[in-house]
PDB file of N, CA and C in Angstrom:
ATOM      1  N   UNK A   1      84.841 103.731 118.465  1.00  0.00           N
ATOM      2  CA  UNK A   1      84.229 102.572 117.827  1.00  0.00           C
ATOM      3  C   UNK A   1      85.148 102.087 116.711  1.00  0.00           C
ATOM      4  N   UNK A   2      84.861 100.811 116.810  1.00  0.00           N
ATOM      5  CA  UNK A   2      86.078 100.161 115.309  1.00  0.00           C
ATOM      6  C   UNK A   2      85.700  99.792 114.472  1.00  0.00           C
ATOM      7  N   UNK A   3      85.625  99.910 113.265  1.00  0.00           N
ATOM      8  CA  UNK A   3      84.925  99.475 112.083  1.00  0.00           C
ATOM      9  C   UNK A   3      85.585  97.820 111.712  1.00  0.00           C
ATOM     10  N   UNK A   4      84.594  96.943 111.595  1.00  0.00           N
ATOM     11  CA  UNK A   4      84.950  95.622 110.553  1.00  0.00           C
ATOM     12  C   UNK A   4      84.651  95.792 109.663  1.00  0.00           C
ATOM     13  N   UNK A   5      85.647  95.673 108.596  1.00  0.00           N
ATOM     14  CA  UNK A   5      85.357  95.539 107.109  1.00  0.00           C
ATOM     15  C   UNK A   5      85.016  94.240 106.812  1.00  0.00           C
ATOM     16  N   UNK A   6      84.916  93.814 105.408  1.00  0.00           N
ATOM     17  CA  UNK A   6      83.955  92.297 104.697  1.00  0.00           C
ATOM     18  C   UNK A   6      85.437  91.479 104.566  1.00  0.00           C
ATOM     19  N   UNK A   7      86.509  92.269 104.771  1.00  0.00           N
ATOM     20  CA  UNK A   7      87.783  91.098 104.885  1.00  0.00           C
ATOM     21  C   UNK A   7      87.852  90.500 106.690  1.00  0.00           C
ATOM     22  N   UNK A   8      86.821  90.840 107.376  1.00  0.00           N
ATOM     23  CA  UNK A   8      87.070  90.645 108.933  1.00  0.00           C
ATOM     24  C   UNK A   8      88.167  91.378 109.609  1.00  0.00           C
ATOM     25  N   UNK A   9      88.832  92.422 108.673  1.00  0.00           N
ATOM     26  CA  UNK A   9      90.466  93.411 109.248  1.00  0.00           C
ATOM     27  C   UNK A   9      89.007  93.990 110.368  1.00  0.00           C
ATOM     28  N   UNK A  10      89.801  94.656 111.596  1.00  0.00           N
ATOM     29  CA  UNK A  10      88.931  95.763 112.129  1.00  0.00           C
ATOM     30  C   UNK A  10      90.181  97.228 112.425  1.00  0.00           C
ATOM     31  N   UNK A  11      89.620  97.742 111.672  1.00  0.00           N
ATOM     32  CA  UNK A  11      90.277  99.454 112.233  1.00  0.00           C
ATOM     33  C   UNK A  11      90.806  99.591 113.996  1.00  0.00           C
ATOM     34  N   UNK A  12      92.058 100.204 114.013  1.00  0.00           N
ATOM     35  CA  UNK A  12      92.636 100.300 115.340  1.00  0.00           C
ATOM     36  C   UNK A  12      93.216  99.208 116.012  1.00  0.00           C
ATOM     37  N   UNK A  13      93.391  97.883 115.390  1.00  0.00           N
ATOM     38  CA  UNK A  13      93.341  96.609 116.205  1.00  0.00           C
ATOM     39  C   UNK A  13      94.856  96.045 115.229  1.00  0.00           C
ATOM     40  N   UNK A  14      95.790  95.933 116.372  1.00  0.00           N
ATOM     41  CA  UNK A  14      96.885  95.051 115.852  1.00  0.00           C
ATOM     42  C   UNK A  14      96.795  94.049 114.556  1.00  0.00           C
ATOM     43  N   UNK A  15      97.818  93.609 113.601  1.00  0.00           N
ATOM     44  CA  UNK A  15      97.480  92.492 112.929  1.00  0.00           C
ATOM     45  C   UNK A  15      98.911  91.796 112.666  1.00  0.00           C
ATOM     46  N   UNK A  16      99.225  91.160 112.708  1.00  0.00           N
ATOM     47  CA  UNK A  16     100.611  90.346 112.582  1.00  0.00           C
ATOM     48  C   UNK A  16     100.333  90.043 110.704  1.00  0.00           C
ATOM     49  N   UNK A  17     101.266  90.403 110.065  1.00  0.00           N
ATOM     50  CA  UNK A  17     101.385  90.069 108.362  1.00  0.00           C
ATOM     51  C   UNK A  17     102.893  89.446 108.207  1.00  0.00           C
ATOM     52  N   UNK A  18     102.670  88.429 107.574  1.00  0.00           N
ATOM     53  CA  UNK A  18     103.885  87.690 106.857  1.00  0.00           C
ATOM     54  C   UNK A  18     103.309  87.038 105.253  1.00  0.00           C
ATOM     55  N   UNK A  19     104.387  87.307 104.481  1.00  0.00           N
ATOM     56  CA  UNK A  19     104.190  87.156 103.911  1.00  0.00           C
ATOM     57  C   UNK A  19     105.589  86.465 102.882  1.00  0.00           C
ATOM     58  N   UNK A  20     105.478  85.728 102.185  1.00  0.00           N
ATOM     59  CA  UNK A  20     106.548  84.644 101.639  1.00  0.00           C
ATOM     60  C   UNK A  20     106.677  84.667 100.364  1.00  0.00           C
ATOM     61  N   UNK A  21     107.870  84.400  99.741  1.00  0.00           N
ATOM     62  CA  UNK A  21     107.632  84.013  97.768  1.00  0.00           C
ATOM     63  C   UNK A  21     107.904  82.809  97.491  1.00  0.00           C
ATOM     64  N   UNK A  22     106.800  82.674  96.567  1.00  0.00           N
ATOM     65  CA  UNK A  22     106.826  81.166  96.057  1.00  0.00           C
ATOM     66  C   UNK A  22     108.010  80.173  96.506  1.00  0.00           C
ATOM     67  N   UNK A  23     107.805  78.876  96.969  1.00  0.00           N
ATOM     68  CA  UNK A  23     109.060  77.686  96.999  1.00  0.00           C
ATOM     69  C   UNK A  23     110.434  78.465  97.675  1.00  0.00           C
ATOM     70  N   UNK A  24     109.732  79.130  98.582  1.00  0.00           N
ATOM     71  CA  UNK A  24     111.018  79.697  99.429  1.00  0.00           C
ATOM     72  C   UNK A  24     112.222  80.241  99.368  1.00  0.00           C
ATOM     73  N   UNK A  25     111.518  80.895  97.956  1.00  0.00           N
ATOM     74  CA  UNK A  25     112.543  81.846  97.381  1.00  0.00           C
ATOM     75  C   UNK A  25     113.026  82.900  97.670  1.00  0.00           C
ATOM     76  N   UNK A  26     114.199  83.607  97.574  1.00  0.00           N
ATOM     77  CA  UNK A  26     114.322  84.993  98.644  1.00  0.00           C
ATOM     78  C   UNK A  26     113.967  86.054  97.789  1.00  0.00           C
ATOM     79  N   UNK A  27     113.439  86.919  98.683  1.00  0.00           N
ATOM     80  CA  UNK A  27     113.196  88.122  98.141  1.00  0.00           C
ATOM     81  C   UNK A  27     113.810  89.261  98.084  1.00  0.00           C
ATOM     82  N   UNK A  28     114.874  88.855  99.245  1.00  0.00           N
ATOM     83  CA  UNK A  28     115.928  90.427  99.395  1.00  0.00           C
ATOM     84  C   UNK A  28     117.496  89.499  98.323  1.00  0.00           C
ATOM     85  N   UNK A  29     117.642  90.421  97.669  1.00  0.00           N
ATOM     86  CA  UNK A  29     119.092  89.527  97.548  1.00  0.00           C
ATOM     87  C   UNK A  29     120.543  90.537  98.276  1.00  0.00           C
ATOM     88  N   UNK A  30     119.819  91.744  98.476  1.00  0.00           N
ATOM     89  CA  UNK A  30     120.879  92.816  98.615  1.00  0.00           C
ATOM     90  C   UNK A  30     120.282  93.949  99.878  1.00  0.00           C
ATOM     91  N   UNK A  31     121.173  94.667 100.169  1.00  0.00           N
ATOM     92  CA  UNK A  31     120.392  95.735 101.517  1.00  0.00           C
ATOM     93  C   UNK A  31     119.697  96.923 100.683  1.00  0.00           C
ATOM     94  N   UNK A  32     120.546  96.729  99.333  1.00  0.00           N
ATOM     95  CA  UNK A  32     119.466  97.830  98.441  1.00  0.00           C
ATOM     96  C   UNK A  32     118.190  97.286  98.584  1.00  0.00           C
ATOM     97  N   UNK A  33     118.011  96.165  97.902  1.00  0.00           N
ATOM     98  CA  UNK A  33     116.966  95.532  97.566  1.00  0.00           C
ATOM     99  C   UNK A  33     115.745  95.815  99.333  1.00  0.00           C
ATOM    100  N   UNK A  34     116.258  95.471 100.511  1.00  0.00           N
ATOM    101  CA  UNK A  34     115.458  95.832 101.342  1.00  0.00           C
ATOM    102  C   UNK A  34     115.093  96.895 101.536  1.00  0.00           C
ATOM    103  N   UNK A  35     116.513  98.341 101.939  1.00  0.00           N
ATOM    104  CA  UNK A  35     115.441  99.493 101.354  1.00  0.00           C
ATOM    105  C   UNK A  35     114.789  99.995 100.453  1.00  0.00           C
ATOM    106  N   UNK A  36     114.473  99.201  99.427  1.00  0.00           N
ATOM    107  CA  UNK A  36     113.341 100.202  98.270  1.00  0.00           C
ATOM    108  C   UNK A  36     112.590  99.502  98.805  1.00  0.00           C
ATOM    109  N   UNK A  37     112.095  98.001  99.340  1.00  0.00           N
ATOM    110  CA  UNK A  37     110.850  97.360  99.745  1.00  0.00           C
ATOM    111  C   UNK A  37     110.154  98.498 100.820  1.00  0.00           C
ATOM    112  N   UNK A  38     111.369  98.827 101.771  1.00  0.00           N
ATOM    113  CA  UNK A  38     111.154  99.645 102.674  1.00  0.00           C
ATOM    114  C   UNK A  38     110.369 101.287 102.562  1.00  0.00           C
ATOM    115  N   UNK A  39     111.320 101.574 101.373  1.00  0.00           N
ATOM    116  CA  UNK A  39     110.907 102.759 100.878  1.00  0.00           C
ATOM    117  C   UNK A  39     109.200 102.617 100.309  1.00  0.00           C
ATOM    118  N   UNK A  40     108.981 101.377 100.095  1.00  0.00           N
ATOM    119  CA  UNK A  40     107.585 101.193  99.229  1.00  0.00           C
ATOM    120  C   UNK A  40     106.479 101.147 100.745  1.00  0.00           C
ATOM    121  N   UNK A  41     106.966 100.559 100.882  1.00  0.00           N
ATOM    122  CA  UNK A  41     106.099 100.356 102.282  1.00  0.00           C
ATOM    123  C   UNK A  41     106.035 101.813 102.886  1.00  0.00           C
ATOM    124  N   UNK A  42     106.333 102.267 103.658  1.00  0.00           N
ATOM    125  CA  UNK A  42     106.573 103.440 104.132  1.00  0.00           C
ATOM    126  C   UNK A  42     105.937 104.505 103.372  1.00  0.00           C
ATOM    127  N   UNK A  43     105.745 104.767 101.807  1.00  0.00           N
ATOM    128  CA  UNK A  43     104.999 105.340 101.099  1.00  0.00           C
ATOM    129  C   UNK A  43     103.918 105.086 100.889  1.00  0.00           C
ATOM    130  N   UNK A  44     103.468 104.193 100.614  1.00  0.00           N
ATOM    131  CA  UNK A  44     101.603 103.427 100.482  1.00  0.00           C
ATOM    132  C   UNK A  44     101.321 103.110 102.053  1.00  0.00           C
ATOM    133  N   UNK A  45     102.047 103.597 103.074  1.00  0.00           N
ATOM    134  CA  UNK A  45     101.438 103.345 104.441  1.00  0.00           C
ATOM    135  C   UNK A  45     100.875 104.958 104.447  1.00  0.00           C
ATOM    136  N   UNK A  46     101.752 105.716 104.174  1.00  0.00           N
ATOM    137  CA  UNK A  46     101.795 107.087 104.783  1.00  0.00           C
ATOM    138  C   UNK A  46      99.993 107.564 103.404  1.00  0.00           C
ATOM    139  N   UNK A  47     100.158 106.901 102.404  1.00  0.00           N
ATOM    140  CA  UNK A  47      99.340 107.264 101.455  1.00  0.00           C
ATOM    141  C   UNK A  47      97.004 106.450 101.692  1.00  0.00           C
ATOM    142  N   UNK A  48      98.005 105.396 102.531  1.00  0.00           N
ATOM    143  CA  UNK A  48      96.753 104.533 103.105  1.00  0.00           C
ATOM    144  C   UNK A  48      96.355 104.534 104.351  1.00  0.00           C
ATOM    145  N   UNK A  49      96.905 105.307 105.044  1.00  0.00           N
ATOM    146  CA  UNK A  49      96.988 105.088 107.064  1.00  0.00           C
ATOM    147  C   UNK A  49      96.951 103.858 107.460  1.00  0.00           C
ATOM    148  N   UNK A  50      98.475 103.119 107.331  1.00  0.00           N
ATOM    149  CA  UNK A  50      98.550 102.365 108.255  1.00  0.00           C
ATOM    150  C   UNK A  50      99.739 102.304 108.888  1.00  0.00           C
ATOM    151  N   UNK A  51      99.316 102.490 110.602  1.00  0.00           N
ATOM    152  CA  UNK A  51     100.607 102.678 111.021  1.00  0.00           C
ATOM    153  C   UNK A  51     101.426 101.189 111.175  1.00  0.00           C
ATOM    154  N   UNK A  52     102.915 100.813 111.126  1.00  0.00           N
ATOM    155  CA  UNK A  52     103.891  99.902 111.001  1.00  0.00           C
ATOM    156  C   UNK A  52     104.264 100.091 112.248  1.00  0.00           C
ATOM    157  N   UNK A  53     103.970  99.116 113.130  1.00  0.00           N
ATOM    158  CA  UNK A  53     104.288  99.369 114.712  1.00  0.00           C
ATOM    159  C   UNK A  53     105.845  98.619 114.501  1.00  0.00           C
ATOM    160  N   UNK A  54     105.634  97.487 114.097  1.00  0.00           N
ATOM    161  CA  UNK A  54     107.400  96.832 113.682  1.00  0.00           C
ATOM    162  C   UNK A  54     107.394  95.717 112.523  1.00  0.00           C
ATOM    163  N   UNK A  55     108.544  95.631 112.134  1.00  0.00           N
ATOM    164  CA  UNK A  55     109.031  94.554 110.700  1.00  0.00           C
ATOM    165  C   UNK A  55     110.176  93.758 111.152  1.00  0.00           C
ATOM    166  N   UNK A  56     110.134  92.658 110.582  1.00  0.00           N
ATOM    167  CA  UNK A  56     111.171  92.134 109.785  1.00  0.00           C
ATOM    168  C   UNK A  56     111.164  91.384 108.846  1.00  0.00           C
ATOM    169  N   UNK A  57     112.358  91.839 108.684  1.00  0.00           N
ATOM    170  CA  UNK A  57     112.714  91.315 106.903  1.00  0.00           C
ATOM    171  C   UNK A  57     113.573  90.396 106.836  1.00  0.00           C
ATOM    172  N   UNK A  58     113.155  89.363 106.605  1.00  0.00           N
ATOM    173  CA  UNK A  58     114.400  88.153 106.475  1.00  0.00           C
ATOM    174  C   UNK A  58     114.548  87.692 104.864  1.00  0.00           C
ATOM    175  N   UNK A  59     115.580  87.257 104.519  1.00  0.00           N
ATOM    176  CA  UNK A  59     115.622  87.059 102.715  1.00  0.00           C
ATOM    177  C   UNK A  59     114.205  86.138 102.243  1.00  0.00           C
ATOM    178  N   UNK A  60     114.031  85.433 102.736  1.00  0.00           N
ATOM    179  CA  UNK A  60     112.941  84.698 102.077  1.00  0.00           C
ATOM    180  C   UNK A  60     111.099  84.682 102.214  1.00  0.00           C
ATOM    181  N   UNK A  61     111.012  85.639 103.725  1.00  0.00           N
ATOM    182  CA  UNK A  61     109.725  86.578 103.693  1.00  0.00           C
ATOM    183  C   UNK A  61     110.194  87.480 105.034  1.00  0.00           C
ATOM    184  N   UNK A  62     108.443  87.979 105.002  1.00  0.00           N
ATOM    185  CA  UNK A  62     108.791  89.457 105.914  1.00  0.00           C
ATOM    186  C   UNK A  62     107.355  89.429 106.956  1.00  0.00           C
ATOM    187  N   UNK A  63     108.045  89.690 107.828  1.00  0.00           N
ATOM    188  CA  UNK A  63     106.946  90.190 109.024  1.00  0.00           C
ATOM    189  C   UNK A  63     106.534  91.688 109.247  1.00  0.00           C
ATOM    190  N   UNK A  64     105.440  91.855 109.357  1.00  0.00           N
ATOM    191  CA  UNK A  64     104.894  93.276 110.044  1.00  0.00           C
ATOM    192  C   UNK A  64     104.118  93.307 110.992  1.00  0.00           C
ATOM    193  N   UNK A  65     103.892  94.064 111.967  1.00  0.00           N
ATOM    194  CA  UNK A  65     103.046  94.531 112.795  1.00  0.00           C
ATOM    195  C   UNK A  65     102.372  95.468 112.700  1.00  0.00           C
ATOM    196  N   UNK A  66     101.212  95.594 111.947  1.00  0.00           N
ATOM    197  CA  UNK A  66     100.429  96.889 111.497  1.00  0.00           C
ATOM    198  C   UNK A  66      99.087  96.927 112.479  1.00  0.00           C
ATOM    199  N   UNK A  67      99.005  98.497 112.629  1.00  0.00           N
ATOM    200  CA  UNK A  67      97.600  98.719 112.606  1.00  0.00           C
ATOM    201  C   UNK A  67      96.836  99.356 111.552  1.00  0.00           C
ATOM    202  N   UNK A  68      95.871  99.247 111.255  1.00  0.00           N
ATOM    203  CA  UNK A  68      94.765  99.551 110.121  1.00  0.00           C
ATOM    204  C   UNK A  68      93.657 100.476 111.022  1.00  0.00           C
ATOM    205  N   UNK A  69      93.892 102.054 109.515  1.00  0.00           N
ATOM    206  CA  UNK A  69      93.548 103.262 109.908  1.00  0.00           C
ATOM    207  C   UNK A  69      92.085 103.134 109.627  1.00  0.00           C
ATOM    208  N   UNK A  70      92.196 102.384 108.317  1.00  0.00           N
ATOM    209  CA  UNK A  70      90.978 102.390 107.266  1.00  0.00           C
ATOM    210  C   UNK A  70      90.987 100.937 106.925  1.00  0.00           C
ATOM    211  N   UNK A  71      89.255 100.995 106.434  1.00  0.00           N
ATOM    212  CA  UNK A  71      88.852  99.789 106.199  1.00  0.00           C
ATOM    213  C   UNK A  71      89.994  98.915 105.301  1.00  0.00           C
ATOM    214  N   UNK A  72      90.324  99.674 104.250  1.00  0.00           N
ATOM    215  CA  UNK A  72      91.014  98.849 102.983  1.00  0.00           C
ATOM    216  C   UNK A  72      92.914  99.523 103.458  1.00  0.00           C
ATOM    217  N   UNK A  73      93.119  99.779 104.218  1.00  0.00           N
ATOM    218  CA  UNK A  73      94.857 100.018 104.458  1.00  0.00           C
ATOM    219  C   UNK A  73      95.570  98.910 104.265  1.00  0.00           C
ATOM    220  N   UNK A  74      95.161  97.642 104.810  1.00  0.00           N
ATOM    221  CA  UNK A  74      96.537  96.716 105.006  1.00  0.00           C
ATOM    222  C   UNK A  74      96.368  96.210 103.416  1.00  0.00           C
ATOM    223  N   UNK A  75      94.998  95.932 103.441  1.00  0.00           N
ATOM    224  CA  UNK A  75      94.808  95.504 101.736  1.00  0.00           C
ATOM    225  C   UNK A  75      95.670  96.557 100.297  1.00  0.00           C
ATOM    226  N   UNK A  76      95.374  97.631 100.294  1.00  0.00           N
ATOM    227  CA  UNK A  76      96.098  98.649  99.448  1.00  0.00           C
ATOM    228  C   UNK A  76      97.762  98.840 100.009  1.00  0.00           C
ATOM    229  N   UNK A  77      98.265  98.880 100.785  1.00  0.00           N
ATOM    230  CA  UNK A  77      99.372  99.400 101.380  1.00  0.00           C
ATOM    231  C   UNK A  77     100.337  97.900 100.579  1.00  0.00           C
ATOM    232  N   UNK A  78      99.652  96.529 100.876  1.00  0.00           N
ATOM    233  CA  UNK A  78     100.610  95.974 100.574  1.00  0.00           C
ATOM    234  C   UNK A  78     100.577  95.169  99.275  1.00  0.00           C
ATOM    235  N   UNK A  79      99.609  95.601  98.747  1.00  0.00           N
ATOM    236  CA  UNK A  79      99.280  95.325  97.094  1.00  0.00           C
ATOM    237  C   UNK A  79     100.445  96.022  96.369  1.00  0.00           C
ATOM    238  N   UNK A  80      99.868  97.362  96.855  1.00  0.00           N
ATOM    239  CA  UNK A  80     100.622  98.469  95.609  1.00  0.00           C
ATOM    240  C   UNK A  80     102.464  98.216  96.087  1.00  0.00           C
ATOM    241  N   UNK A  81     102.558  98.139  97.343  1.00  0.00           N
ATOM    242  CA  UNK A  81     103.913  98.166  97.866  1.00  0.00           C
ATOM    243  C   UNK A  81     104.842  96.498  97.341  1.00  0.00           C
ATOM    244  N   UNK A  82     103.896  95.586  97.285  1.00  0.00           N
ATOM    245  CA  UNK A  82     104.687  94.768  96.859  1.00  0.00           C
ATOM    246  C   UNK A  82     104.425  94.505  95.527  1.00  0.00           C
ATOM    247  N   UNK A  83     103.580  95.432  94.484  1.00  0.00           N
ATOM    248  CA  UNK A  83     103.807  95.465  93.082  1.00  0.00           C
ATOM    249  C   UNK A  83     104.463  96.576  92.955  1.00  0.00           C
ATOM    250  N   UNK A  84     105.240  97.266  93.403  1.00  0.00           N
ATOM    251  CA  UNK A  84     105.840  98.379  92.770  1.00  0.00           C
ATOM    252  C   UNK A  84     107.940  97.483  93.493  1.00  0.00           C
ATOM    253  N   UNK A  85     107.817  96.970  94.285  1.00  0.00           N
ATOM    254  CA  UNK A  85     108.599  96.015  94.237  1.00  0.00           C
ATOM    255  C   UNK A  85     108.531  94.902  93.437  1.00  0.00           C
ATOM    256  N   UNK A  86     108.139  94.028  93.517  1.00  0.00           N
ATOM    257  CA  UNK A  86     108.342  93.126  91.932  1.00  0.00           C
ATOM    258  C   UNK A  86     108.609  93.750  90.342  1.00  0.00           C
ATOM    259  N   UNK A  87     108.398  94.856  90.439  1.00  0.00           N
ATOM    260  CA  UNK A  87     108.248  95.650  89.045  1.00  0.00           C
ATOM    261  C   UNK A  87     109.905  96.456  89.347  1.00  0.00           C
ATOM    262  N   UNK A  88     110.495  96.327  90.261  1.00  0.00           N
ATOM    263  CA  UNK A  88     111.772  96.733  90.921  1.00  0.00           C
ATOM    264  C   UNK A  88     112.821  95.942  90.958  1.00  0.00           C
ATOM    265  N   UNK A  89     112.232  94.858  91.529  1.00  0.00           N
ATOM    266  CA  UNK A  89     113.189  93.543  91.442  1.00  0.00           C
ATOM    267  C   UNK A  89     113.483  92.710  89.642  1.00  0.00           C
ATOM    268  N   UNK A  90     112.301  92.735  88.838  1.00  0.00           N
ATOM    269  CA  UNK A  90     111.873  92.135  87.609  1.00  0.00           C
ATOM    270  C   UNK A  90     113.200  92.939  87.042  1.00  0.00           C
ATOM    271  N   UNK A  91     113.118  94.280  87.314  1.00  0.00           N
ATOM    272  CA  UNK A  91     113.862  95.087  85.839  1.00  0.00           C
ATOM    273  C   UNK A  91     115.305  94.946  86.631  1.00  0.00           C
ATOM    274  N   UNK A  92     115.602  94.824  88.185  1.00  0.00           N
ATOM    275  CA  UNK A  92     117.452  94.471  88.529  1.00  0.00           C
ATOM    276  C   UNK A  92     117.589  93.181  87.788  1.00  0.00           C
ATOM    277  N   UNK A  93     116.828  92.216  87.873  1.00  0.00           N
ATOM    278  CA  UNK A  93     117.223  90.962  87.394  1.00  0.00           C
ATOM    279  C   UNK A  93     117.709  91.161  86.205  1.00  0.00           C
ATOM    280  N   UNK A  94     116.803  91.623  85.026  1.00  0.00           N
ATOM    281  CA  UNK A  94     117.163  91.629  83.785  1.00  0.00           C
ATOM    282  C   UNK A  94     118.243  92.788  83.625  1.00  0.00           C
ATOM    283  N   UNK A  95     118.421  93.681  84.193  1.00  0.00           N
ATOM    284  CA  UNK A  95     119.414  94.228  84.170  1.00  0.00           C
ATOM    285  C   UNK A  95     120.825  93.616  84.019  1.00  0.00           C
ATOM    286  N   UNK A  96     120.960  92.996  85.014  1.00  0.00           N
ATOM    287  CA  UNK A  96     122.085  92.013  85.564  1.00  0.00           C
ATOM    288  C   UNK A  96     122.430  90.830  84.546  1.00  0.00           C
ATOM    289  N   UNK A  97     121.241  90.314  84.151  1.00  0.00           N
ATOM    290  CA  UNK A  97     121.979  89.176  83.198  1.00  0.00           C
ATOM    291  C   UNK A  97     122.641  89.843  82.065  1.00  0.00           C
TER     292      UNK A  97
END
């Protein structure tokens, strides 16, 4: 049996995610920069159950193919994963100038 959660996600069931930054701005500037996104993802999946059937990452957004273990996975997995990236990217920037 598959659970629907109150976001309409249902447990076990494919979901296509893309997601973009503001005015088509890029988000990777470097291959570092994609693996720590990577590394983030991959950690709040393994921490939320959701399995990543496939990605891509293009500089200015990113595709996934997830399934959702649990009601709240795709929701938590890519909250925390893309705030622990922005909080990654924020401090290279200022680094750099």
């Amino acid at each position: 049996m598959h659970a629907k959660n109150s976001k309409g996600s249902t447990t076990g069931y494919p979901y296509h995610i893309t997601q973009r930054r503001n005015y088509k701005q890029k988000i990777f500037v470097d291959d570092a920069g994609r693996e720590k996104y990577l590394a983030f993802i991959e950690g709040e999946s393994k921490r939320y159950s959701l399995k990543i059937s496939a990605y891509c990452l293009i500089p200015n957004h990113v595709h996934f193919i997830v399934v959702p273990e649990n009601d709240d996975s795709m929701r938590n997995v890519f909250k925390y994963a893309n705030m622990k990236y922005s909080q990654y990217y924020n401090k290279k920037r200022v680094i750099l100038k």
